[in-house]
PDB file of N, CA and C in Angstrom:
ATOM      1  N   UNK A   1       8.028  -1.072  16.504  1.00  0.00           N
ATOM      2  CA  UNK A   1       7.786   0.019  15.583  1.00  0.00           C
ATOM      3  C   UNK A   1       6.452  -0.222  14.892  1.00  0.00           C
ATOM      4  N   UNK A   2       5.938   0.866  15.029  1.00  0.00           N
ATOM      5  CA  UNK A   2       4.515   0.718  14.030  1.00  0.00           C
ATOM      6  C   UNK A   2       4.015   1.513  13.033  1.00  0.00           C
ATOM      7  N   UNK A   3       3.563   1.290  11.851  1.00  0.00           N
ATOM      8  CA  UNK A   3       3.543   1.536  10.424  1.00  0.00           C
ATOM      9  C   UNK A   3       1.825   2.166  10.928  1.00  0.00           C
ATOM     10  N   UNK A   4       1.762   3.397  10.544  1.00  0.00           N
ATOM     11  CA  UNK A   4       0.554   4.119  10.840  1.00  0.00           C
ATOM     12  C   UNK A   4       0.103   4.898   8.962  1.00  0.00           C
ATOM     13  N   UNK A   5      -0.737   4.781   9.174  1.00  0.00           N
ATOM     14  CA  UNK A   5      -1.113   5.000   7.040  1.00  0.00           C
ATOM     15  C   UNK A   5      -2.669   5.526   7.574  1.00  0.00           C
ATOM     16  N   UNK A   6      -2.670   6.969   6.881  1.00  0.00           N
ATOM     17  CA  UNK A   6      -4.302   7.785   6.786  1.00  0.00           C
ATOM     18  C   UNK A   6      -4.753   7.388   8.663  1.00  0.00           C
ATOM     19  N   UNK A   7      -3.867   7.556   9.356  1.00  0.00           N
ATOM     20  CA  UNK A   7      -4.121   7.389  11.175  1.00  0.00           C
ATOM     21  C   UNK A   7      -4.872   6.135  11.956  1.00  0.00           C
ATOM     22  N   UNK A   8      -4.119   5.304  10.866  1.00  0.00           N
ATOM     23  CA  UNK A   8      -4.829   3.785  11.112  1.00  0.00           C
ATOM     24  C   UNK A   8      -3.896   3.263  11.033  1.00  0.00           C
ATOM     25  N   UNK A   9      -3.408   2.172  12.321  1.00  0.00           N
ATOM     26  CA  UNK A   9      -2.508   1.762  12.792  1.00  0.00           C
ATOM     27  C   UNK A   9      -2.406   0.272  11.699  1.00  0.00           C
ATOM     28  N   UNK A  10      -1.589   0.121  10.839  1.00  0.00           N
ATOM     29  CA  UNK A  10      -1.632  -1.062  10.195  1.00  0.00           C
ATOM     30  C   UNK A  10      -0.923  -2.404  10.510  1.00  0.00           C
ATOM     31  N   UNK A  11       0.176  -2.384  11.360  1.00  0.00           N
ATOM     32  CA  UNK A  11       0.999  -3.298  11.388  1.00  0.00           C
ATOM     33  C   UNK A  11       2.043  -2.918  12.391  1.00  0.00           C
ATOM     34  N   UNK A  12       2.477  -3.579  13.133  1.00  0.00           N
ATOM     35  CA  UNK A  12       3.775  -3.506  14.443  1.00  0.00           C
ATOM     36  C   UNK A  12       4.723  -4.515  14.075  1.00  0.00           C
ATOM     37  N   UNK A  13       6.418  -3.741  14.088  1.00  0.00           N
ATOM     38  CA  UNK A  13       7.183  -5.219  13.661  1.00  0.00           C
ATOM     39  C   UNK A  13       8.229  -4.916  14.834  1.00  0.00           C
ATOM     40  N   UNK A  14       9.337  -5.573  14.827  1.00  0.00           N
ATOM     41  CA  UNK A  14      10.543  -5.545  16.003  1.00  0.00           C
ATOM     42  C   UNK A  14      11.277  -4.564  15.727  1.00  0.00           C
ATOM     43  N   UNK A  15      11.739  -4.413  14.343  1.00  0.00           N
ATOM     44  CA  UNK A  15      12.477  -3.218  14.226  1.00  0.00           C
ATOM     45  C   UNK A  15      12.339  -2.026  13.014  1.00  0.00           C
ATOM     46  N   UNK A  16      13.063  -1.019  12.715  1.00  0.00           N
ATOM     47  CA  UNK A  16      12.573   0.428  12.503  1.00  0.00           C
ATOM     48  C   UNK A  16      13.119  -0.535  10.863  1.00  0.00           C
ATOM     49  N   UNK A  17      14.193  -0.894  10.398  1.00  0.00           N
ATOM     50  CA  UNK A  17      14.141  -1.227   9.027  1.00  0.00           C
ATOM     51  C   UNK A  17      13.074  -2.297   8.504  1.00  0.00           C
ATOM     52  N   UNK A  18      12.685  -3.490   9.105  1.00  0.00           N
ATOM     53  CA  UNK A  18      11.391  -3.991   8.930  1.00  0.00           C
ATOM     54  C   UNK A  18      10.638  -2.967   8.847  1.00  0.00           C
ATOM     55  N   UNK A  19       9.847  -2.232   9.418  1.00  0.00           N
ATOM     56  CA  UNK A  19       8.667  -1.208   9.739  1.00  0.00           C
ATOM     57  C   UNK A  19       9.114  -0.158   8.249  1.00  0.00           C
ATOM     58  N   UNK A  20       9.861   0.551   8.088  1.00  0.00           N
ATOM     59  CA  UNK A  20      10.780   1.004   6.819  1.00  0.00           C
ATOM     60  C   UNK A  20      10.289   0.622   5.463  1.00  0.00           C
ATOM     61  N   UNK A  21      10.594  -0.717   5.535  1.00  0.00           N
ATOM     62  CA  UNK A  21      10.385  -1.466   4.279  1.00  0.00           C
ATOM     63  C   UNK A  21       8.914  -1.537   4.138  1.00  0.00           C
ATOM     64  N   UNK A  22       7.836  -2.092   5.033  1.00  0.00           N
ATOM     65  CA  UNK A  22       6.757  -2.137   5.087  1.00  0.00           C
ATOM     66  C   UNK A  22       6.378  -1.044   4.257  1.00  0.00           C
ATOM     67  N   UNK A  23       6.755  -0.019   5.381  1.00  0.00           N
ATOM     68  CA  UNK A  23       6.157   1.559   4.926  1.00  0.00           C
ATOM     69  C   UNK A  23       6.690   1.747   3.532  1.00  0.00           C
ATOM     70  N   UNK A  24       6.959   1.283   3.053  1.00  0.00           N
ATOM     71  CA  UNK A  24       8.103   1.543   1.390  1.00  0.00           C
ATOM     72  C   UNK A  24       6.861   0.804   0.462  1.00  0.00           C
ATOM     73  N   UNK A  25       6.436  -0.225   0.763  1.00  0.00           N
ATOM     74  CA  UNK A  25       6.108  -1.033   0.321  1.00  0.00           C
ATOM     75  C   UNK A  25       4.848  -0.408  -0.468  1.00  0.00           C
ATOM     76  N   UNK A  26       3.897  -0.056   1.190  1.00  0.00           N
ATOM     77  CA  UNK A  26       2.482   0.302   1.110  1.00  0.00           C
ATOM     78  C   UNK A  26       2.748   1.456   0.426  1.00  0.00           C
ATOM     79  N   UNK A  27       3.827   2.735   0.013  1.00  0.00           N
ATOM     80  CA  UNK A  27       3.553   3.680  -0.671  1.00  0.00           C
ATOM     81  C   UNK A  27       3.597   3.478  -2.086  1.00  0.00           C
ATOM     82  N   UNK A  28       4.683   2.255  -2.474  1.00  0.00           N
ATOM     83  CA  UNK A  28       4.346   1.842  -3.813  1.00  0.00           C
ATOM     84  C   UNK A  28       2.864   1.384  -4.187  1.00  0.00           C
ATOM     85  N   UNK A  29       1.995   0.561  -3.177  1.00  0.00           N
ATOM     86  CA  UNK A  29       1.077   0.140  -3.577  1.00  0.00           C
ATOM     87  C   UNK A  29       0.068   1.344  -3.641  1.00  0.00           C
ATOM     88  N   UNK A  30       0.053   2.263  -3.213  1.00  0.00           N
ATOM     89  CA  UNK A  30      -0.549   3.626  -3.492  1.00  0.00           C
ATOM     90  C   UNK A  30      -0.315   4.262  -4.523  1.00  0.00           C
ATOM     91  N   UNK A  31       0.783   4.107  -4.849  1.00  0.00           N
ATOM     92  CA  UNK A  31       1.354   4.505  -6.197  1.00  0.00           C
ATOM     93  C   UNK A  31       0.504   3.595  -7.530  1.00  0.00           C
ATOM     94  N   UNK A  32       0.594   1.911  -7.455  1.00  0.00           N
ATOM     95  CA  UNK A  32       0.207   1.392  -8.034  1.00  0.00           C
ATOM     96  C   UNK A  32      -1.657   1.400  -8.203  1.00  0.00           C
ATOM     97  N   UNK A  33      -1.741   2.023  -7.140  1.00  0.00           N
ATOM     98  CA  UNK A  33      -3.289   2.245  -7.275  1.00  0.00           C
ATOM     99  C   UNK A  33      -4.007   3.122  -7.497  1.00  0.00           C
ATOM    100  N   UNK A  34      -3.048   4.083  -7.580  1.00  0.00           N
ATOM    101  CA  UNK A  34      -3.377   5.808  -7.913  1.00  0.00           C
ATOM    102  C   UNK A  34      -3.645   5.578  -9.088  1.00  0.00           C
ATOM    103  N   UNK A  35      -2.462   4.929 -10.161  1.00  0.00           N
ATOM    104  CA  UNK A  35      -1.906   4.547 -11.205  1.00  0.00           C
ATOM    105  C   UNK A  35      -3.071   3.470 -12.456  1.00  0.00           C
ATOM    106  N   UNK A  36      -3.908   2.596 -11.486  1.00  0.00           N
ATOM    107  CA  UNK A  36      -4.659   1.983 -11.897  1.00  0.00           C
ATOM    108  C   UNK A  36      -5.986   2.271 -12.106  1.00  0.00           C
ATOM    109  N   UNK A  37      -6.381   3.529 -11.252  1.00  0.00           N
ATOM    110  CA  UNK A  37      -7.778   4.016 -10.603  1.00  0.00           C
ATOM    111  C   UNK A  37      -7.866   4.669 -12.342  1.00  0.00           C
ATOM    112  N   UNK A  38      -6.380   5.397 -12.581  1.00  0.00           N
ATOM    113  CA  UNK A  38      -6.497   6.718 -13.518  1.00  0.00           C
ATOM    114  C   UNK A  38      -6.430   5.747 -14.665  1.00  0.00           C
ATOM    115  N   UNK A  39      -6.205   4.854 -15.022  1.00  0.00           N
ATOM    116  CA  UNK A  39      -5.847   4.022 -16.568  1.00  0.00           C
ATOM    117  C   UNK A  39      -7.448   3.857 -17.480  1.00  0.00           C
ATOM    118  N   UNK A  40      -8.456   4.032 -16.462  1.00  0.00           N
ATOM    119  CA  UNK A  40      -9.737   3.629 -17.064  1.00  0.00           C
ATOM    120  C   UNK A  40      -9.788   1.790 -17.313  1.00  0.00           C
ATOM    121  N   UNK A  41      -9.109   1.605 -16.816  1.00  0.00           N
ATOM    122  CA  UNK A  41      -9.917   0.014 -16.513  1.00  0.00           C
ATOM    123  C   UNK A  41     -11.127  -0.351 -15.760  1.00  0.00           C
ATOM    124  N   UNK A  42     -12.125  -0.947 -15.988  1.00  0.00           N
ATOM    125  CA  UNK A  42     -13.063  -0.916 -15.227  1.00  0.00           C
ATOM    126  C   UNK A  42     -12.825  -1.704 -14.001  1.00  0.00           C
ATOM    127  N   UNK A  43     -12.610  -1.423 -12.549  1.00  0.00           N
ATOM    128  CA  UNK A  43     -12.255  -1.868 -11.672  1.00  0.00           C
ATOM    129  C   UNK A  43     -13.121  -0.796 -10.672  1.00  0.00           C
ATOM    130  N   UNK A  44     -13.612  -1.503  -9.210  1.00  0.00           N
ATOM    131  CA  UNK A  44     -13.316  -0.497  -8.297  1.00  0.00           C
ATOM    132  C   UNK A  44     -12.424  -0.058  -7.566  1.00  0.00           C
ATOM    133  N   UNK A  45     -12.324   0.737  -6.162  1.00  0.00           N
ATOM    134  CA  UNK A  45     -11.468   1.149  -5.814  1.00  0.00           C
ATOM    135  C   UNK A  45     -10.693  -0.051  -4.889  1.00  0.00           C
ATOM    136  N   UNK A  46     -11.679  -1.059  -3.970  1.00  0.00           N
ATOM    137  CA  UNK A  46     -11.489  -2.267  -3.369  1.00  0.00           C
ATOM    138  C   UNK A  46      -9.964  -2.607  -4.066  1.00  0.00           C
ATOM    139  N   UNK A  47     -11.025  -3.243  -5.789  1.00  0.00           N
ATOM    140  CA  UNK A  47      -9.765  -3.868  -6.819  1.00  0.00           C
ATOM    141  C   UNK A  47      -8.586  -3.350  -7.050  1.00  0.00           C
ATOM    142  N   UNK A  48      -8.543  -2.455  -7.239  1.00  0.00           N
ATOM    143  CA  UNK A  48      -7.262  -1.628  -7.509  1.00  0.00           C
ATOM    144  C   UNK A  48      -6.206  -1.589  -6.193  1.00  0.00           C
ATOM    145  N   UNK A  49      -6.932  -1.645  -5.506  1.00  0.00           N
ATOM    146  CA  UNK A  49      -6.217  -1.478  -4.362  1.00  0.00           C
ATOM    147  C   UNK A  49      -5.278  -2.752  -3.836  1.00  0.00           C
ATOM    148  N   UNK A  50      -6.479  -3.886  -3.998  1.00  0.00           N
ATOM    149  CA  UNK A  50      -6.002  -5.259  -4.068  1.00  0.00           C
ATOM    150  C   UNK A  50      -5.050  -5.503  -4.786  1.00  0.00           C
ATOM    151  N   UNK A  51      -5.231  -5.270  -6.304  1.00  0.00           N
ATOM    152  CA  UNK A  51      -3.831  -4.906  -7.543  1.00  0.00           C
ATOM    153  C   UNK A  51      -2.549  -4.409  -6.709  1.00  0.00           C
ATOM    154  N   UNK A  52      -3.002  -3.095  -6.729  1.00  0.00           N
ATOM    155  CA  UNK A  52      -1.506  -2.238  -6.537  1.00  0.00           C
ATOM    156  C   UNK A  52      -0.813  -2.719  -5.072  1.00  0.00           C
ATOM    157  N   UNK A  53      -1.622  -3.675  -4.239  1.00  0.00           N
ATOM    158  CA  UNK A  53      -0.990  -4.254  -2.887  1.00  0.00           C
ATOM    159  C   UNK A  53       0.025  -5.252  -3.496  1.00  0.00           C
ATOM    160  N   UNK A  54      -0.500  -6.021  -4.436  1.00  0.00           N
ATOM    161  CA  UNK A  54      -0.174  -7.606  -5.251  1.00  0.00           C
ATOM    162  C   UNK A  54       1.233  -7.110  -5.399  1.00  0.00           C
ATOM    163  N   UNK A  55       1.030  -6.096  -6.808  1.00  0.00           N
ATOM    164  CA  UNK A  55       2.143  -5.633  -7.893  1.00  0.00           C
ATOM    165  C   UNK A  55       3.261  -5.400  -6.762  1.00  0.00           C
ATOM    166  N   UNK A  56       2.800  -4.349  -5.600  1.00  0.00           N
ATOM    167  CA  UNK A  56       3.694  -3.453  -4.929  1.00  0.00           C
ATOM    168  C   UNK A  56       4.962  -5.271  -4.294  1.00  0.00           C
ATOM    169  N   UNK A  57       4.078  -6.175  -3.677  1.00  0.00           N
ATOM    170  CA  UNK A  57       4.108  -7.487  -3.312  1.00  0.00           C
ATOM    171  C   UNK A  57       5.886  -8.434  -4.448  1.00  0.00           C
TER     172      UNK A  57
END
């Protein structure tokens, strides 16, 4: 199973609930970075992104 995000293949695992969770994962960290972009912290988008991967983590 493979986890596809903005049509860029990110990751292949053995099965559909692994691949699931992944995909669960990376939308929190989108969430967390949407979330961080808008707070006005001075960060770029790289950072934030790095953040909201961590937090989501």
């Amino acid at each position: 199973f493979v986890v596809v995000r903005k049509g860029e293949e990110k990751m292949t695992f053995a099965s559909k609930k692994e691949a699931d969770a992944h995909d669960k994962l990376l939308d929190m960290a989108d969430a967390f970075t949407d979330w961080l972009l808008q707070s006005g912290m001075q960060m770029d988008e790289t950072q934030a992104e790095n953040l909201g991967l961590y937090l989501a983590e």
